[in-house]
Protein backbone atom coordinates (compact mmCIF):
# COMPACT_ATOMS: atom_id res chain seq x y z
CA UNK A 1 158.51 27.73 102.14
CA UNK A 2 158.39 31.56 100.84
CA UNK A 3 156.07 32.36 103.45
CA UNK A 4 159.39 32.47 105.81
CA UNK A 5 162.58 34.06 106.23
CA UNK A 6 165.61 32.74 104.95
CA UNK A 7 168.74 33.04 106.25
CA UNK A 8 170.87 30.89 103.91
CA UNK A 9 170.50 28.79 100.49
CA UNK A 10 172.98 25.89 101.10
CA UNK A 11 173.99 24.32 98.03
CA UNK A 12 174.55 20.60 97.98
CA UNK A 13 175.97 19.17 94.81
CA UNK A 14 175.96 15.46 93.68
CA UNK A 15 179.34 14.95 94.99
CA UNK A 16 178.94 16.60 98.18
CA UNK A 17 176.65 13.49 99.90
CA UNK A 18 178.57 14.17 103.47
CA UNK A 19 176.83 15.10 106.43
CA UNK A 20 180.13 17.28 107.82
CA UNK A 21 180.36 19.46 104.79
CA UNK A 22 181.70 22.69 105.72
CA UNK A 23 178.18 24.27 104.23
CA UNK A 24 175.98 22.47 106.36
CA UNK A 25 178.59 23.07 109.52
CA UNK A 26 175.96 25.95 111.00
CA UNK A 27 173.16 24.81 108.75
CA UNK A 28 169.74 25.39 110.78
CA UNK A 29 166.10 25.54 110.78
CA UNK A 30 166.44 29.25 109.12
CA UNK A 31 168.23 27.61 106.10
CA UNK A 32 167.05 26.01 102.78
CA UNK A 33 169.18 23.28 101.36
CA UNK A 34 169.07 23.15 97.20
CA UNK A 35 169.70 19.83 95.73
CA UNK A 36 168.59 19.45 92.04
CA UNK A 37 169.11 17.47 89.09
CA UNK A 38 170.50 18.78 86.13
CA UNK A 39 170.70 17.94 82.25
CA UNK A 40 173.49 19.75 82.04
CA UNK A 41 175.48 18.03 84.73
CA UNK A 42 174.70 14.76 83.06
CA UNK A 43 175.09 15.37 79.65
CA UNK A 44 177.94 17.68 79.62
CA UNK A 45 179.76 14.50 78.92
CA UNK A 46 178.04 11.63 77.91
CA UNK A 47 178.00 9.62 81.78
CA UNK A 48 177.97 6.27 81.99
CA UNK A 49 173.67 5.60 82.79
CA UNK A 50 175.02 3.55 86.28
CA UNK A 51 176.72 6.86 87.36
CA UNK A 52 173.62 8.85 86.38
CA UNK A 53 171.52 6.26 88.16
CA UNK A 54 174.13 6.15 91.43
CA UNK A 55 174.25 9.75 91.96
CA UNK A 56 170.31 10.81 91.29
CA UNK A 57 169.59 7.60 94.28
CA UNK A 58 172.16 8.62 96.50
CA UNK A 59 171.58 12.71 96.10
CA UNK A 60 167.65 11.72 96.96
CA UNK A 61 168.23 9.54 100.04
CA UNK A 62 170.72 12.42 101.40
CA UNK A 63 168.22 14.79 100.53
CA UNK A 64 165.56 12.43 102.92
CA UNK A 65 168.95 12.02 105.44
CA UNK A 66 168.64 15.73 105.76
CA UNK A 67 165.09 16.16 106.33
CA UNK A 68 165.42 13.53 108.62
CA UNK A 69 168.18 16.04 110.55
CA UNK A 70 165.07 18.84 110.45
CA UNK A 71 166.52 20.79 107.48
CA UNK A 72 164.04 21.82 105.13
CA UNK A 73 165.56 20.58 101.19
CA UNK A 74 164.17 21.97 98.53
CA UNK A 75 165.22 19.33 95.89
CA UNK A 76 164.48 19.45 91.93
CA UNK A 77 164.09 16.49 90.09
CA UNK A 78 165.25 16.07 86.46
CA UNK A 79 161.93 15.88 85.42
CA UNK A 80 160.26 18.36 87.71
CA UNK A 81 158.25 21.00 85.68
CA UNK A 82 159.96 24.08 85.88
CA UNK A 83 163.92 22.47 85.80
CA UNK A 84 165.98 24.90 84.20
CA UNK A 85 168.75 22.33 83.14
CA UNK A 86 171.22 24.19 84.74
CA UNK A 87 173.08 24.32 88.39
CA UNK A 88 173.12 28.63 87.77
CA UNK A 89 169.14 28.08 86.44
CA UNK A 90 168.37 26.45 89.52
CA UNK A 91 169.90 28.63 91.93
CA UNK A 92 168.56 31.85 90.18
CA UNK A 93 165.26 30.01 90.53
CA UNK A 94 165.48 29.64 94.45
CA UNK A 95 167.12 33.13 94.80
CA UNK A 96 163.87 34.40 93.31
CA UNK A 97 161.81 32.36 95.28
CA UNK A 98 162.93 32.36 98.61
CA UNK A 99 165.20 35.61 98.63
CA UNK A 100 167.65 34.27 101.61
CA UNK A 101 170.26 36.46 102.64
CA UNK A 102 172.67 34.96 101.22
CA UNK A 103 173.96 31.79 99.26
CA UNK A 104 176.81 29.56 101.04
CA UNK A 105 178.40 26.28 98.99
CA UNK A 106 181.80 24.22 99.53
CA UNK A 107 184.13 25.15 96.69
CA UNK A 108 182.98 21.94 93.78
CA UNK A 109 185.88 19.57 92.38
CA UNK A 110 185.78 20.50 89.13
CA UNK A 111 187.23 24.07 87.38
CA UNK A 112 184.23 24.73 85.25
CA UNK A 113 181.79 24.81 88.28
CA UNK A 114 183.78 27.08 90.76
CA UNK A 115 183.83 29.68 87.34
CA UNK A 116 180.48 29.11 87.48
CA UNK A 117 179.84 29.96 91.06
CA UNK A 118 182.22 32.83 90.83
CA UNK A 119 179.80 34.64 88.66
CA UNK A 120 176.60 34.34 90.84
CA UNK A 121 176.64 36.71 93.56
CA UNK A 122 176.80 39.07 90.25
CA UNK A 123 174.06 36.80 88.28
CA UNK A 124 171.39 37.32 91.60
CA UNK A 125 172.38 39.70 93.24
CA UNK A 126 173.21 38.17 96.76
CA UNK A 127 175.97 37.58 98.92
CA UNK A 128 177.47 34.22 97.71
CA UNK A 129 180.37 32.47 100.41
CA UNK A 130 182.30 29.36 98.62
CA UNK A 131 184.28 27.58 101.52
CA UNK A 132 187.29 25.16 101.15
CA UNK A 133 186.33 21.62 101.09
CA UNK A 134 187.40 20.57 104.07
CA UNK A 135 187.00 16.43 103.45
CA UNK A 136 190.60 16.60 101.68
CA UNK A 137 193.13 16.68 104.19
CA UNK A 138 195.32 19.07 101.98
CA UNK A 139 194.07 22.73 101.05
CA UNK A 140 194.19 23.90 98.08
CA UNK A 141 196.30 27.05 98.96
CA UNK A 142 198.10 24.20 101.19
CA UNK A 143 199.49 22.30 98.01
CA UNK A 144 200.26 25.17 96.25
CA UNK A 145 202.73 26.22 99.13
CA UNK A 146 203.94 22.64 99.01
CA UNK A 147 204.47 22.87 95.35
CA UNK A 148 206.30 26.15 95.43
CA UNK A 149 207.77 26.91 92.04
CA UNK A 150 209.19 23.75 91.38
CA UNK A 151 209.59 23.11 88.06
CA UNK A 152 208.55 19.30 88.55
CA UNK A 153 206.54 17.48 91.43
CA UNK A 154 206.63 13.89 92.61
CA UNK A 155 204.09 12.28 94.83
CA UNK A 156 206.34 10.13 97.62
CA UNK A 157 207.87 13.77 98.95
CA UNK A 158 204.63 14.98 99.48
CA UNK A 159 202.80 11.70 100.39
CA UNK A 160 205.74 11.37 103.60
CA UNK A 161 204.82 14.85 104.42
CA UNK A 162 201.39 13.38 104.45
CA UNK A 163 202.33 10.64 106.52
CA UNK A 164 203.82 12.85 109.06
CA UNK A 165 200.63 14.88 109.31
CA UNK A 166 198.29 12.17 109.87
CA UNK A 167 200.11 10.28 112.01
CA UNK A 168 199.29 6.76 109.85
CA UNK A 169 201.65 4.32 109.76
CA UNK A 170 203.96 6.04 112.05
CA UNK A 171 206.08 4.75 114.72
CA UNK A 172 206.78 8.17 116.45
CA UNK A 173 209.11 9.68 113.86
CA UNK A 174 209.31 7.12 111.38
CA UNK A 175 207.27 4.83 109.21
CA UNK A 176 205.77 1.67 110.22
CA UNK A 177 208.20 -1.23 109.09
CA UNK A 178 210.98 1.35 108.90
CA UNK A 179 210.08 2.27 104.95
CA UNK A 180 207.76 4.94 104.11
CA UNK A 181 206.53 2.97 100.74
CA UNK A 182 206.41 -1.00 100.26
CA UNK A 183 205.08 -0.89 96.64
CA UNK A 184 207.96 -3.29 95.37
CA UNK A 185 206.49 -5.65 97.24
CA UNK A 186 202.94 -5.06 95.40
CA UNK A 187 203.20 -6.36 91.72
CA UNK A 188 203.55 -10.01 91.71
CA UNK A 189 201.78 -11.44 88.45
CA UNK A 190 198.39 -12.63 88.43
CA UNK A 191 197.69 -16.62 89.03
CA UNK A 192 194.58 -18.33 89.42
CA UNK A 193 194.01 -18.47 93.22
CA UNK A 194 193.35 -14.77 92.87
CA UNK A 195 190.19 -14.74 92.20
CA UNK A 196 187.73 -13.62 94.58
CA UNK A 197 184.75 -14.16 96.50
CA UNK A 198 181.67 -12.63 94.64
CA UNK A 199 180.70 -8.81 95.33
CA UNK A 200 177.79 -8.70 97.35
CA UNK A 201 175.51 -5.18 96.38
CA UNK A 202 172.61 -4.01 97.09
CA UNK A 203 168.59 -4.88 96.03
CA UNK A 204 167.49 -1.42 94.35
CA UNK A 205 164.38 0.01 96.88
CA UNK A 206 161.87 1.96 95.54
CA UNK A 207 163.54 5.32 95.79
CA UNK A 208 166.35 3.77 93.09
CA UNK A 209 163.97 1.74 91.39
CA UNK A 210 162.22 5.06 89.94
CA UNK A 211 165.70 6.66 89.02
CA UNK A 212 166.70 3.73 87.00
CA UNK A 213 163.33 3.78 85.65
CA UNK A 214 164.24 7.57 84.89
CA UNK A 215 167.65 6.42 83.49
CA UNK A 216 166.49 3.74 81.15
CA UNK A 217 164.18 6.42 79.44
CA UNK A 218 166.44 9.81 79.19
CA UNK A 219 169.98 8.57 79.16
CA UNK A 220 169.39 4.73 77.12
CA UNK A 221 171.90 6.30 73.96
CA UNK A 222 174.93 6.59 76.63
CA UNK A 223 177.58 4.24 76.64
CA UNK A 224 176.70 1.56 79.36
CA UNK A 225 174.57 -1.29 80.82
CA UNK A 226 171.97 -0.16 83.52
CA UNK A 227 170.94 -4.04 83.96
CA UNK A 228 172.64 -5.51 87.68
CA UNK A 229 172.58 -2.26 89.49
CA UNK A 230 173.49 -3.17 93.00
CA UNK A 231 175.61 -0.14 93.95
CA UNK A 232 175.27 1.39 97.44
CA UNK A 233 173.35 4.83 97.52
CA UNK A 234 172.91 5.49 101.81
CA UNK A 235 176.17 6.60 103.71
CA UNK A 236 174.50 3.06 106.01
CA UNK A 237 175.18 0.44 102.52
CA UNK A 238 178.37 2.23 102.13
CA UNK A 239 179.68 1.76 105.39
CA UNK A 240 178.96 -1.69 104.93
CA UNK A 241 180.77 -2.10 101.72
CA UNK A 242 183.80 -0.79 103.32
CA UNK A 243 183.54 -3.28 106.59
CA UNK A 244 183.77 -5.88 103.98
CA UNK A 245 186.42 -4.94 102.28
CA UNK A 246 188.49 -4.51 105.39
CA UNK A 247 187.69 -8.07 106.58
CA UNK A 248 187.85 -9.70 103.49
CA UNK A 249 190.00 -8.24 100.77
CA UNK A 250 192.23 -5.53 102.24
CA UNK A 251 194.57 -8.93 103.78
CA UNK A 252 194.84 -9.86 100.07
CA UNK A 253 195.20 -6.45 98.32
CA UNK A 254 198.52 -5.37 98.75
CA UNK A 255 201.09 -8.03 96.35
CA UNK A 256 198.96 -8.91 93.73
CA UNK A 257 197.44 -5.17 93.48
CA UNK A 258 198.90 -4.82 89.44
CA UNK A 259 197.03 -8.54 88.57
CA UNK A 260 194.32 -8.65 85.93
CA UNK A 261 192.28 -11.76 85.38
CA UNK A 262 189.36 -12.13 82.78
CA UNK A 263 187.81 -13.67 84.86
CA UNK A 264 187.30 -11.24 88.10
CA UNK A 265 187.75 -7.65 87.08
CA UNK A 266 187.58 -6.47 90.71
CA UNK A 267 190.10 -8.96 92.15
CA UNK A 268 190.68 -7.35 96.05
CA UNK A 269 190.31 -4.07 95.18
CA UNK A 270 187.89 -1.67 97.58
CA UNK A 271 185.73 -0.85 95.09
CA UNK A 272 184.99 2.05 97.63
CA UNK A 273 185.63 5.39 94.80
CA UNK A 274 182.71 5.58 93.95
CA UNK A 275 181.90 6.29 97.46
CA UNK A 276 184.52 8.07 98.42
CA UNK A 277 184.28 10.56 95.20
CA UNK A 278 180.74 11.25 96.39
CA UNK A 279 181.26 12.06 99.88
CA UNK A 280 179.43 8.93 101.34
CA UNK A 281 182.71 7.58 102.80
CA UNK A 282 185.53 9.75 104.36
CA UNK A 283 188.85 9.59 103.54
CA UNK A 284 190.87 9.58 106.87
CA UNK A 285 188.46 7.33 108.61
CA UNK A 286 188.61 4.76 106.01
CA UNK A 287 192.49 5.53 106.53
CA UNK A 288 192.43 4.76 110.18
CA UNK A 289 190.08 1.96 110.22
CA UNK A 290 192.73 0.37 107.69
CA UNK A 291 195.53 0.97 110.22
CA UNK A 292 193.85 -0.99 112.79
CA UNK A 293 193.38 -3.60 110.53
CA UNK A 294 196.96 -3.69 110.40
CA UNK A 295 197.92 -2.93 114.28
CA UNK A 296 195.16 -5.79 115.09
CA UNK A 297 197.32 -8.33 113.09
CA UNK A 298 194.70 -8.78 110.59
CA UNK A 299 196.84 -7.35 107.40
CA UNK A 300 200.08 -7.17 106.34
CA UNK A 301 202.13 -4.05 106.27
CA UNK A 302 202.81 -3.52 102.34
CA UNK A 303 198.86 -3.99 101.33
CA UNK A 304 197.72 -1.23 104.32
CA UNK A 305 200.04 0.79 102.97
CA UNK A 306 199.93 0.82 99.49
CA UNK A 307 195.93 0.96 100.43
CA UNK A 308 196.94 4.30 102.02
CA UNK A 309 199.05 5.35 99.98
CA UNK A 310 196.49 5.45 97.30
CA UNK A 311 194.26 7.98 99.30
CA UNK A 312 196.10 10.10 101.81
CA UNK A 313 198.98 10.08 98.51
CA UNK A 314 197.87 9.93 95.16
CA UNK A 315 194.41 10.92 95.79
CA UNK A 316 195.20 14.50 97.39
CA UNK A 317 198.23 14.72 95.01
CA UNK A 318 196.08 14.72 92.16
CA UNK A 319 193.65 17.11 93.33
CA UNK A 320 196.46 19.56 94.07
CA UNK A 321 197.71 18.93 90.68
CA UNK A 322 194.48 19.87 89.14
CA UNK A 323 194.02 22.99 91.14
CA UNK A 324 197.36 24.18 90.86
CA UNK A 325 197.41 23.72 86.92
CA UNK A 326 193.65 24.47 85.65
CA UNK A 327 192.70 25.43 83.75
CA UNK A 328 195.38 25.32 80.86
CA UNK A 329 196.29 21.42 81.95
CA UNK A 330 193.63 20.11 80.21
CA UNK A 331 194.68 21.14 77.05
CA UNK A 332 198.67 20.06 77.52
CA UNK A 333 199.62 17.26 74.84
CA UNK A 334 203.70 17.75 75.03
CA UNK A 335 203.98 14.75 72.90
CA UNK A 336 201.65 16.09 70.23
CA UNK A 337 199.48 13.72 69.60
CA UNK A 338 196.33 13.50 67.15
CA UNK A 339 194.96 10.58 66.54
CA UNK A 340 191.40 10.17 67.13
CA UNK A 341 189.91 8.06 69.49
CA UNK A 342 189.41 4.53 67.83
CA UNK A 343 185.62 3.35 68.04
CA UNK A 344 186.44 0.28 70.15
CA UNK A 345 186.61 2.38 72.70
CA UNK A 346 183.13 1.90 72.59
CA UNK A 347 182.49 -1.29 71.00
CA UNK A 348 184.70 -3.29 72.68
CA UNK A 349 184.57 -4.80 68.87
CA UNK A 350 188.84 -5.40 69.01
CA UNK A 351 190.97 -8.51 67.92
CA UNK A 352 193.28 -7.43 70.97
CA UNK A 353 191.67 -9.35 73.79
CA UNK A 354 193.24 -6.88 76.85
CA UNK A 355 191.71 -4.24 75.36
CA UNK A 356 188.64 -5.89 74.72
CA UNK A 357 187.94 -7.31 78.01
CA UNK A 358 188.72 -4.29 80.05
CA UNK A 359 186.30 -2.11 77.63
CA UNK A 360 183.30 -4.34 77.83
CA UNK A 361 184.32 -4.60 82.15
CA UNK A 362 183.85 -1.04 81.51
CA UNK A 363 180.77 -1.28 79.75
CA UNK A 364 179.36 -3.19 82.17
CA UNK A 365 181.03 -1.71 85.43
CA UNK A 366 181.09 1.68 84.95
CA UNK A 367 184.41 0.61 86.70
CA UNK A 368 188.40 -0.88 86.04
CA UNK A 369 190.86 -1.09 88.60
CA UNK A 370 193.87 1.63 88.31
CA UNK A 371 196.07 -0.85 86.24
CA UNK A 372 193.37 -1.93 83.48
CA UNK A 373 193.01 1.80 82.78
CA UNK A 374 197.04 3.00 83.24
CA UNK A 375 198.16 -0.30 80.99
CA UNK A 376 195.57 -1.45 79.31
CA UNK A 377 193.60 1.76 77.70
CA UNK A 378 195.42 4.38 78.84
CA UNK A 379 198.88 2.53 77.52
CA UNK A 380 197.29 1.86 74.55
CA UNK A 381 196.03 5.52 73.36
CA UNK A 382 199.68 7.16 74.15
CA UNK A 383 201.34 4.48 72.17
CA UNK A 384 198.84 4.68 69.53
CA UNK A 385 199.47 8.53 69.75
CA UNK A 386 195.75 10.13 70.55
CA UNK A 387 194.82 12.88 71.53
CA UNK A 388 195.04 13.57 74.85
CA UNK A 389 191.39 15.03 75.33
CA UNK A 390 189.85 12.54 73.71
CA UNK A 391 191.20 9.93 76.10
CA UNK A 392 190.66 12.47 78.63
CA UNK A 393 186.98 12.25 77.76
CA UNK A 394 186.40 9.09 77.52
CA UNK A 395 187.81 8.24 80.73
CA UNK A 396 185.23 10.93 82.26
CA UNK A 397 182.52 9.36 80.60
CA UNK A 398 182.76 5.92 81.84
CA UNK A 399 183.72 5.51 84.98
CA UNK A 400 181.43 5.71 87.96
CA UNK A 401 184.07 6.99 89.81
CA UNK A 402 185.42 9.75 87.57
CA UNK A 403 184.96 13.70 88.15
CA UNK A 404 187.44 15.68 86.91
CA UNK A 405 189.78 16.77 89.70
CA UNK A 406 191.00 13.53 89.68
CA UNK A 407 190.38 12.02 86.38
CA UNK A 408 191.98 14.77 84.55
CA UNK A 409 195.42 14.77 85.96
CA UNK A 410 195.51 10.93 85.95
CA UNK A 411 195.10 10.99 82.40
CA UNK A 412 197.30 14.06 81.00
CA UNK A 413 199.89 13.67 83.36
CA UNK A 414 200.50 9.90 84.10
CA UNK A 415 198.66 8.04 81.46
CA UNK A 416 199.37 10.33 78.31
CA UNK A 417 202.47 11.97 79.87
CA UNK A 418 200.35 15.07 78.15
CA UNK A 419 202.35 17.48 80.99
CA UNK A 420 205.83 16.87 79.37
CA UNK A 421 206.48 15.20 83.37
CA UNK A 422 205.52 17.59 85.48
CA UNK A 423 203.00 15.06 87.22
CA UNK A 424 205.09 11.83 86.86
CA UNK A 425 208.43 10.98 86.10
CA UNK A 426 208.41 9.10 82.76
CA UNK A 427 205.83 7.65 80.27
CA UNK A 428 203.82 4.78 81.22
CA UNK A 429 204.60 2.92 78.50
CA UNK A 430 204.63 -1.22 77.87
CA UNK A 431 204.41 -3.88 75.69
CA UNK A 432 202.90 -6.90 75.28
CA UNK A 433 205.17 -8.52 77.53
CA UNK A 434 204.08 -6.29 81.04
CA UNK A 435 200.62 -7.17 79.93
CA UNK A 436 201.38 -11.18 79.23
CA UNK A 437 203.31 -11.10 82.84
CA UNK A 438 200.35 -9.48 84.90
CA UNK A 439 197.10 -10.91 83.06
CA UNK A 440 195.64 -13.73 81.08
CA UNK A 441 194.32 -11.57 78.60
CA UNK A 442 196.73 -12.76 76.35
CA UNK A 443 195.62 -16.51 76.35
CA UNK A 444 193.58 -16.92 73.54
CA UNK A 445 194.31 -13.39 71.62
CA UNK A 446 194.37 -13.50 67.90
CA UNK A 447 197.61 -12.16 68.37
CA UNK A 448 200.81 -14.09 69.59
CA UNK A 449 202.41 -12.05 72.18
CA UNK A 450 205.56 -13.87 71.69
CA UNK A 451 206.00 -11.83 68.31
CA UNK A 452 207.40 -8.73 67.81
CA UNK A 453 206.87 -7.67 64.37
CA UNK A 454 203.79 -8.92 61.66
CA UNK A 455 200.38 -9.30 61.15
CA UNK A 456 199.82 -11.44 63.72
CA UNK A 457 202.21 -9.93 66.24
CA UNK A 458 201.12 -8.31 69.81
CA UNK A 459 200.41 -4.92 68.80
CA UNK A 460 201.65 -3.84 71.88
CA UNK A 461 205.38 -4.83 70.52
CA UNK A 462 205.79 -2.94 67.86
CA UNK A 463 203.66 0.44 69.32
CA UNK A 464 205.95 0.61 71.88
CA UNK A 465 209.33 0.81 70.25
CA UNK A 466 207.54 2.93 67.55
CA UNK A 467 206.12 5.36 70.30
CA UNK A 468 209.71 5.69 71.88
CA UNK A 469 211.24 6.44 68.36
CA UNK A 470 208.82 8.97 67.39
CA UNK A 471 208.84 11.12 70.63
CA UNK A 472 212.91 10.49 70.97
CA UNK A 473 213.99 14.36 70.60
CA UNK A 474 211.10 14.91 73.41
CA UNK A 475 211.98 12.05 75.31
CA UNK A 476 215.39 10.56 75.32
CA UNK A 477 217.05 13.33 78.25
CA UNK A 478 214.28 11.34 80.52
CA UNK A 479 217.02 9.69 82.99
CA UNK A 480 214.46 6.74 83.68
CA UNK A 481 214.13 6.02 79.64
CA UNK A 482 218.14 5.64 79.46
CA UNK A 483 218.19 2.29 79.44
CA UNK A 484 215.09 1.43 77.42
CA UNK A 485 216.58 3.72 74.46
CA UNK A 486 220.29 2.11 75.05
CA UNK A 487 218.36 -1.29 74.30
CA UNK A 488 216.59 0.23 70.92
CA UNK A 489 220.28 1.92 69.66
CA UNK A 490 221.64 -1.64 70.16
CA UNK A 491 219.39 -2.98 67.30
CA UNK A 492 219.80 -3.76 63.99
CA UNK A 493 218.88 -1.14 61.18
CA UNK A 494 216.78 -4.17 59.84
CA UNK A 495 214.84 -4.76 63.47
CA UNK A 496 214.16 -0.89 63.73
CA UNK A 497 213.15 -0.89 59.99
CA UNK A 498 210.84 -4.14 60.83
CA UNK A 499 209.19 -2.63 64.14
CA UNK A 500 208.56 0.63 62.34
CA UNK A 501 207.04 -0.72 59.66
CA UNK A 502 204.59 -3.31 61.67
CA UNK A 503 203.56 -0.43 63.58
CA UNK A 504 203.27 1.95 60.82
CA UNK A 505 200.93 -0.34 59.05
CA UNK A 506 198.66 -1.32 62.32
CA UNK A 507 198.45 2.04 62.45
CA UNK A 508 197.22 2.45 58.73
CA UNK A 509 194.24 -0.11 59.72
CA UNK A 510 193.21 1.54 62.44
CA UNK A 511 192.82 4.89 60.90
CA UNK A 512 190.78 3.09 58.27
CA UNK A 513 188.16 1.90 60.49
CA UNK A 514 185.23 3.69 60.35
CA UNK A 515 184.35 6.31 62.50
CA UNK A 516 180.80 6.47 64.14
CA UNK A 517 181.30 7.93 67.85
């Protein structure tokens, strides 16, 4: 490979498993693709071993996809002799080795990485060219011209000025159904007939037999089960996960999208994320092929939508977020809180059965649908008061599905409300009583939902009113909280004393646990 001249060294990264990235747009026989596994990547948080074990399978079957194409890959394994640990060490290693002209990449999703590339066309020496990322339908420089110098942002202006772009859902100049956005129509309570026909995966072949293998011995200490691996790692299994979703689930995802059931924690939900994230799906076609789902008769208008709305919306919303506040947004926490991260987080070892069943999902999963983690753990730690980047964390670490361009924002702005509401327009906040009305979790709890104060009362009950009066200088001007605070002025002295207290002193136990993560 060093005998030759190289023109370019095209980075890949782990998340970049697309044929059409904009680095391999001119990619030919003169080029050298670098693909490598890194310690660093996968230990600078602690990621859940099924993540580890979905990325290393899918990066190594691109990596074949490529040669396959008649691109030469150099690819490092984690355990290659020589691995630096490092995406710079790796790069510095093929600089040296091949000495190509230059070194093109497509700008990475996360802050810490582009800061990283920044500094190598200093570091070796050689002309490095970062280009936009050109899957997401909004630029970055595109959302910041969007977002302007508005003090706040909400995500139905820009997701209609998304709509209009693409063309989806439109009916010349207006939306399909004659409303941009049907999500009123999406959170009817769970109920039994819910539940869904079993997930169908994937056998693991050889090529992700010997990265779990690989898993199971370096990463065995991270939180996670490796056993039941069946995720798809080819752009071919993906494509087939999605043409099952569309025929069988997307009819049924839009109403009952907010439901959680013990008993099926995927419900109709894509379960597509993971793929997406990772660049084995693409956004607009899955868009489009949704669409004709819905022009063909074969789904209703409000679950297309919302399915839609979810990726051409809050999806690109996010990631402008992220790039237009990084990197001082991840260290926002308006409401000041510092509580640490309780261990159940990664036990699962709770008397409150929501929280317990979406944690050992997690465990499990690598995976929660966007309500289990908004209401059930993300609810939790802002009532509870922790600190935002230990949430933050946590969420990173445990979700197959998670990088930071679009776990980050999800978490400080609309689950922690870190931002002060820049990202979303009030605290996601609940009690017991959203989480009794959407789930069963709460059959069966040691605690009675029904109470509102006590030992044995939801916890839920009392947090809530407790997080409201703590953060009422910060949060009372919030228009959409106006009501909720007229209903805690109309109580008693005694009720306020009561809730106060209840929460005060499930507050006291939980700092007493002990602490071992």
């Amino acid at each position: 490979m060093s005998d030759r001249k190289v023109r370019k060294l095209i980075v890949i990264l782990g998340d970049q498993l697309s044929p059409e990235m904009s680095s391999l747009g001119e990619a030919s026989a003169q080029d050298v693709v670098l693909m490598c596994e890194v310690m660093e990547e996968a230990q600078y948080v602690r990621h859940h071993p099924k993540k580890i074990a979905f990325l290393f399978s899918a990066m190594r079957h691109f990596a074949d996809d490529l040669r396959a194409r008649g691109l030469t890959v150099r690819y490092v394994r984690l355990e290659d002799e020589g691995n630096t640990g490092s995406f710079g060490g790796e790069v510095g290693r093929a600089v040296s080795a091949l000495r190509p002209d230059s070194v093109v990449v497509t700008e990475p999703g996360e802050f810490r990485v582009l800061d990283m590339m920044n500094g190598w066309q200093r570091a070796f020496n050689v002309p490095v060219e970062i280009l936009d990322d050109d899957r997401f339908l909004c630029s970055r420089s595109a959302f910041a011209a969007f977002a302007g110098g508005r003090r706040q942002l909400r995500m139905e202006t820009f997701y209609r000025e998304m709509r209009v772009k693409t063309g989806l859902l439109m009916e010349g100049d207006t939306p399909a159904g004659g409303r941009w956005n049907f999500d009123a129509e999406n959170r009817k309570p769970a109920t039994l007939d819910l539940f869904s026909q079993p997930r169908k995966g994937f056998k693991p072949d050889a090529i992700t037999q010997e990265v779990l293998a690989l898993v199971g011995r370096r990463f065995s200490a991270h939180f996670g089960r490796l056993e039941g691996f069946d995720f798809a790692v080819t752009r071919k299994q993906a494509e087939t996960l999605r043409d099952r979703f569309m025929a069988d689930h997307l009819p049924r995802f839009g109403e009952r999208q907010d439901a959680m059931l013990s008993g099926d924690p995927v419900l109709s939900h894509s379960l597509l994320s993971f793929y997406l994230n990772a660049g084995l799906l693409d956004p607009l076609d899955l868009c489009r092929r949704a669409e004709a789902v819905y022009l063909a008769g074969d789904a209703p208008l409000n679950a297309v939508e919302g399915f839609v709305r979810q990726i051409i919306g809050w999806r690109e919303y996010i990631r402008g977020v992220y790039w237009l506040k990084m990197p001082d947004y991840r260290e926002m926490n308006f409401l000041e809180a510092d509580r640490a991260l309780p261990d159940f987080y990664w036990t699962a070892e709770t008397r409150m059965a929501c929280l317990r069943q979406v944690i050992t999902e997690t465990r499990d999963n690598a995976y929660a649908h966007h309500i289990q983690r908004l209401m059930i753990t993300g609810n939790f730690a802002m009532l509870a008061g922790v600190r935002p980047l230990e949430i933050h964390q946590w969420y990173l670490e445990v979700y197959a599905d998670a990088y930071e361009w679009v776990e980050l924002p999800n978490v400080i702005g609309m689950s922690q409300f870190a931002d002060g509401g820049f990202l979303g327009s009030k605290p996601y906040a609940a009690g017991g009583n959203y989480i009794n009305r959407m789930s069963d979790y709460c059959e069966g709890c040691a605690y009675d939902v029904r109470k509102k104060t006590g030992k044995d009362a939801c916890p839920f009950n009392a947090l809530y009113w407790d997080f409201l009066a703590r953060n009422e200088d910060k949060l009372k001007g919030n228009h959409r909280l106006g009501p909720v605070y007229a209903a805690w002025g109309r109580m008693s002295p005694e009720q306020k004393r009561e809730t106060r207290q209840s929460a005060r002193a499930f507050l006291a136990e939980l700092d007493a646990l002990p602490k071992t993560y």
